[in-house]
C-alpha atoms as a PDB file:
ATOM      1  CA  UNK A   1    -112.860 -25.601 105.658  1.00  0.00           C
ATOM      2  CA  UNK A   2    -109.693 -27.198 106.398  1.00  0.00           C
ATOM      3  CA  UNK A   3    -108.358 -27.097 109.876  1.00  0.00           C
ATOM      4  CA  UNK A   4    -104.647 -28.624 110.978  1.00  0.00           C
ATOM      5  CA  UNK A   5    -104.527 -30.015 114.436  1.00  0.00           C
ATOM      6  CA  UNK A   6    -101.337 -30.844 116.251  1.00  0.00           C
ATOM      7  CA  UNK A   7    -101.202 -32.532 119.042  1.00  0.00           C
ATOM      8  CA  UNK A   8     -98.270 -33.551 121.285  1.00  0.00           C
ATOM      9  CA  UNK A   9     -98.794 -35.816 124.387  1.00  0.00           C
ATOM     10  CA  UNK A  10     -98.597 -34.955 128.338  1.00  0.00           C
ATOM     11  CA  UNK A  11     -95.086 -35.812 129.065  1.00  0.00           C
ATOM     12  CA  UNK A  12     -96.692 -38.485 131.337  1.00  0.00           C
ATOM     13  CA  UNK A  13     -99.087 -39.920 128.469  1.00  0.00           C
ATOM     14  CA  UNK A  14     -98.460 -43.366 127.630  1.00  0.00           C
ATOM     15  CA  UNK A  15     -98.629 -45.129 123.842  1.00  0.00           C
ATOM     16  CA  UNK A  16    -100.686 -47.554 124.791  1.00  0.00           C
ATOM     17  CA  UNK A  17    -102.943 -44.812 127.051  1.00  0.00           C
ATOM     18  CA  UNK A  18    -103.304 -43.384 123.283  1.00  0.00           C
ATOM     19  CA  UNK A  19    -103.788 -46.570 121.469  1.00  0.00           C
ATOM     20  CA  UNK A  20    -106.511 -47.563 124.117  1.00  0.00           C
ATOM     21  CA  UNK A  21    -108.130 -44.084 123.808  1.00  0.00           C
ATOM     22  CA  UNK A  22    -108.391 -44.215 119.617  1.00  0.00           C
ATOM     23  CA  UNK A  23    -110.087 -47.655 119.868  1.00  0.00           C
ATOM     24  CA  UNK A  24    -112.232 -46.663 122.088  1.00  0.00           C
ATOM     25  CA  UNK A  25    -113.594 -43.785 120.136  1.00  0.00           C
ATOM     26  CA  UNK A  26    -113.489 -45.796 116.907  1.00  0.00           C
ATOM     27  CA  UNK A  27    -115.362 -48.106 117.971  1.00  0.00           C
ATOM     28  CA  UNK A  28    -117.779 -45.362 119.493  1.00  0.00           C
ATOM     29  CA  UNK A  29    -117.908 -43.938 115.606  1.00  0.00           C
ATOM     30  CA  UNK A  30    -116.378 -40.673 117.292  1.00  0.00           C
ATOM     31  CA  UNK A  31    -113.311 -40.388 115.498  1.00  0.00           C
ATOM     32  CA  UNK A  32    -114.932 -39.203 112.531  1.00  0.00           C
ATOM     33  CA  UNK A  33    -112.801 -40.799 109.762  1.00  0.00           C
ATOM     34  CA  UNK A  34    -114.675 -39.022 106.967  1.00  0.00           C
ATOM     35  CA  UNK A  35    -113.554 -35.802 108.068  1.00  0.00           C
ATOM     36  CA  UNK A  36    -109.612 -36.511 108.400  1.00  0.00           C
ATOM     37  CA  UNK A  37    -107.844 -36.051 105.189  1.00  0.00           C
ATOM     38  CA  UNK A  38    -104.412 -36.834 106.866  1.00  0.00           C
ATOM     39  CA  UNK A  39    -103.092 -38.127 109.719  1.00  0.00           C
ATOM     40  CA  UNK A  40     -98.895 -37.404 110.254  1.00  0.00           C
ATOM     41  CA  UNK A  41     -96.754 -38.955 113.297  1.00  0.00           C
ATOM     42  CA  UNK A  42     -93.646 -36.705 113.692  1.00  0.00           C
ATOM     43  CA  UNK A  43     -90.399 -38.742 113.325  1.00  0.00           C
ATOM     44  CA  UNK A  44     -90.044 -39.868 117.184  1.00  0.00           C
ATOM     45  CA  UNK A  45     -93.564 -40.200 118.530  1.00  0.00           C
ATOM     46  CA  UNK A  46     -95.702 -38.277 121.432  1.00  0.00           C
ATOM     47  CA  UNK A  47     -96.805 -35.403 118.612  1.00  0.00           C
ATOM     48  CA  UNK A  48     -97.999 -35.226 115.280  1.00  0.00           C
ATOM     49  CA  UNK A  49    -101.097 -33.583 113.393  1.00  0.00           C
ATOM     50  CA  UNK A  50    -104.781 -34.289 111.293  1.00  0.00           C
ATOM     51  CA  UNK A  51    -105.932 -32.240 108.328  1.00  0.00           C
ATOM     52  CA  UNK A  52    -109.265 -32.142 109.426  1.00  0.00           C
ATOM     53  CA  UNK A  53    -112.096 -31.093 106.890  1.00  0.00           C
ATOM     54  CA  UNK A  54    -115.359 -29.334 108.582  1.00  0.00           C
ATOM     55  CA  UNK A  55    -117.636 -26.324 108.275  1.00  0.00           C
ATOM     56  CA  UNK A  56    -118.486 -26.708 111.705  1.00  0.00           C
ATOM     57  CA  UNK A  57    -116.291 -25.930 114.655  1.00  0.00           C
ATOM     58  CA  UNK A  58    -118.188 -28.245 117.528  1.00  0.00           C
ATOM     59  CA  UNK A  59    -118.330 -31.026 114.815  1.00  0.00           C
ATOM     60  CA  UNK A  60    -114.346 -30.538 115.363  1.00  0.00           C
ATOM     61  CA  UNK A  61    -114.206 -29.731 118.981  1.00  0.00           C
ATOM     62  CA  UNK A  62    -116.840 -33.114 119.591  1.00  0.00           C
ATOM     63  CA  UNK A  63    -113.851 -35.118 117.992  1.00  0.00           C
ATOM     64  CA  UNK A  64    -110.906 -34.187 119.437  1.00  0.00           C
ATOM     65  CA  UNK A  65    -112.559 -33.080 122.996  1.00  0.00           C
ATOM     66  CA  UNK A  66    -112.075 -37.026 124.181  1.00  0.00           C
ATOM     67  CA  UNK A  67    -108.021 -36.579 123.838  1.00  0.00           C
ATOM     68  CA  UNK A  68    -107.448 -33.567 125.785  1.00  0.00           C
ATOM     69  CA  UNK A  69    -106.665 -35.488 128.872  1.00  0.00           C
ATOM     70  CA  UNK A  70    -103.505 -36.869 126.855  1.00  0.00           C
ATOM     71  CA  UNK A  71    -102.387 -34.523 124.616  1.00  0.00           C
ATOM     72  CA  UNK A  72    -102.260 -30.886 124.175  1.00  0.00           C
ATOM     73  CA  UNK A  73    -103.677 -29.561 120.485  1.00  0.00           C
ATOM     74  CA  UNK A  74    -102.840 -26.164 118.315  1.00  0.00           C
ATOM     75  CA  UNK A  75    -105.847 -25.846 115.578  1.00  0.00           C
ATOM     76  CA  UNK A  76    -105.477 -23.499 113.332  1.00  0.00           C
ATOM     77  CA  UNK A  77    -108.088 -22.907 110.283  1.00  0.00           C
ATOM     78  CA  UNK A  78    -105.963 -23.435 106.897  1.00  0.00           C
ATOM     79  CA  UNK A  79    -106.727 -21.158 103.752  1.00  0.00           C
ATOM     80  CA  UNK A  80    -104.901 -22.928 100.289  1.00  0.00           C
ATOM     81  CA  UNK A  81    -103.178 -20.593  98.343  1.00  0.00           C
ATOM     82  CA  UNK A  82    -103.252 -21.869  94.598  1.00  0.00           C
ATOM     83  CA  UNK A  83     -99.312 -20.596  93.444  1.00  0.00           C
ATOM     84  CA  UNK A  84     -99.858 -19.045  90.115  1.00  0.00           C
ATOM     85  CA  UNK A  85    -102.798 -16.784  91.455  1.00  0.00           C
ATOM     86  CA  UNK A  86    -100.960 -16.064  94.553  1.00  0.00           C
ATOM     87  CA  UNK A  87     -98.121 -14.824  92.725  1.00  0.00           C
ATOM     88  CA  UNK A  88    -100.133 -12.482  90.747  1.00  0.00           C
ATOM     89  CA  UNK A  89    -102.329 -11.341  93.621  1.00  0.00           C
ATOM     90  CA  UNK A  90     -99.011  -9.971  94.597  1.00  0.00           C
ATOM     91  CA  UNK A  91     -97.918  -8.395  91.977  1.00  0.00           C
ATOM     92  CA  UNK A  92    -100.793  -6.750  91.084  1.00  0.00           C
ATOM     93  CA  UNK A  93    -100.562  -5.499  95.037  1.00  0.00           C
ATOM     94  CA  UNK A  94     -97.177  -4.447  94.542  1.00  0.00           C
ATOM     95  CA  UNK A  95     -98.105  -2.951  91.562  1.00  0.00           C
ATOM     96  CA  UNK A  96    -100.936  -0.956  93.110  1.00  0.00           C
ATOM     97  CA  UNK A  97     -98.118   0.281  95.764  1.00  0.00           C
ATOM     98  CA  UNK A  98     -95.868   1.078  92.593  1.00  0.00           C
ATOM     99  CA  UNK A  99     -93.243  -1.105  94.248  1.00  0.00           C
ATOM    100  CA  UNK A 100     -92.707  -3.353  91.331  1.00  0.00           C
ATOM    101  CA  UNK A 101     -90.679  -2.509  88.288  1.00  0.00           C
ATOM    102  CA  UNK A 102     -89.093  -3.968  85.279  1.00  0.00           C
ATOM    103  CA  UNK A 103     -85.512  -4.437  87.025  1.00  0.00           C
ATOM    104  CA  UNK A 104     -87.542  -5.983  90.424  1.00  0.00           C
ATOM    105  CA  UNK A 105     -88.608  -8.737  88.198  1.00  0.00           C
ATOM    106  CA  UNK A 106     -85.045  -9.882  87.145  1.00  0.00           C
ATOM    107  CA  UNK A 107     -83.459  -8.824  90.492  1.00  0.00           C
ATOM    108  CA  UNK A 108     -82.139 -12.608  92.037  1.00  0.00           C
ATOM    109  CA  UNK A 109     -83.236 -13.712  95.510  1.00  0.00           C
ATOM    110  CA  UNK A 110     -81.128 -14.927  98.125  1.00  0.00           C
ATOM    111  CA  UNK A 111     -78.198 -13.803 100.533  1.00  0.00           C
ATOM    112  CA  UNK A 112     -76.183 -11.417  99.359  1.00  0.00           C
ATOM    113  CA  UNK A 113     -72.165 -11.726 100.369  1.00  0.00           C
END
């Protein structure tokens, strides 16, 4: 499973506090590199978020647990949606609620003036 993780720091949290904190753990082998599949900085500094991959929660909560004293983190389990399936998953649920016709097809989206 695929969990995204934002974080943002205390407003008194330091870079280098960070910096000092990520070592740390690296060299501990408690970052857990093998389970990030991203790591994003937001334009700015002090917040960002990890694509984290794990089937188990404290195998997650073990690695970012160390941080909470600087930052503050959202998690939120991701589910992929593939587009072409997704599309016709809805359809055939529109379909099923005889909400989609010939002329809904063809009918443009946007804002209408």
């Amino acid at each position: 499973m695929h969990f995204y993780c934002a974080y943002t720091w205390f407003p008194k949290t330091r870079p280098e506090e960070v910096w000092e904190r990520v070592i740390h753990q690296h060299e501990r082998g408690a970052n857990a590199p093998e389970l990030i599949r991203g790591w994003y900085d937001f334009a700015g500094g002090g917040s960002g978020f990890l694509i984290v991959e794990t089937d188990d929660v404290r195998e997650l909560t073990a690695m970012l647990r160390p941080y909470i004293d600087l930052m503050a983190w959202d998690i939120r389990a991701l589910s992929e949606n593939r587009y072409d399936e997704t599309v016709q998953q809805i359809r055939d649920a529109l379909a099923q609620m005889g909400r989609l016709g010939h002329s809904d097809v063809t009918m443009p989206v946007g804002v209408e003036s």
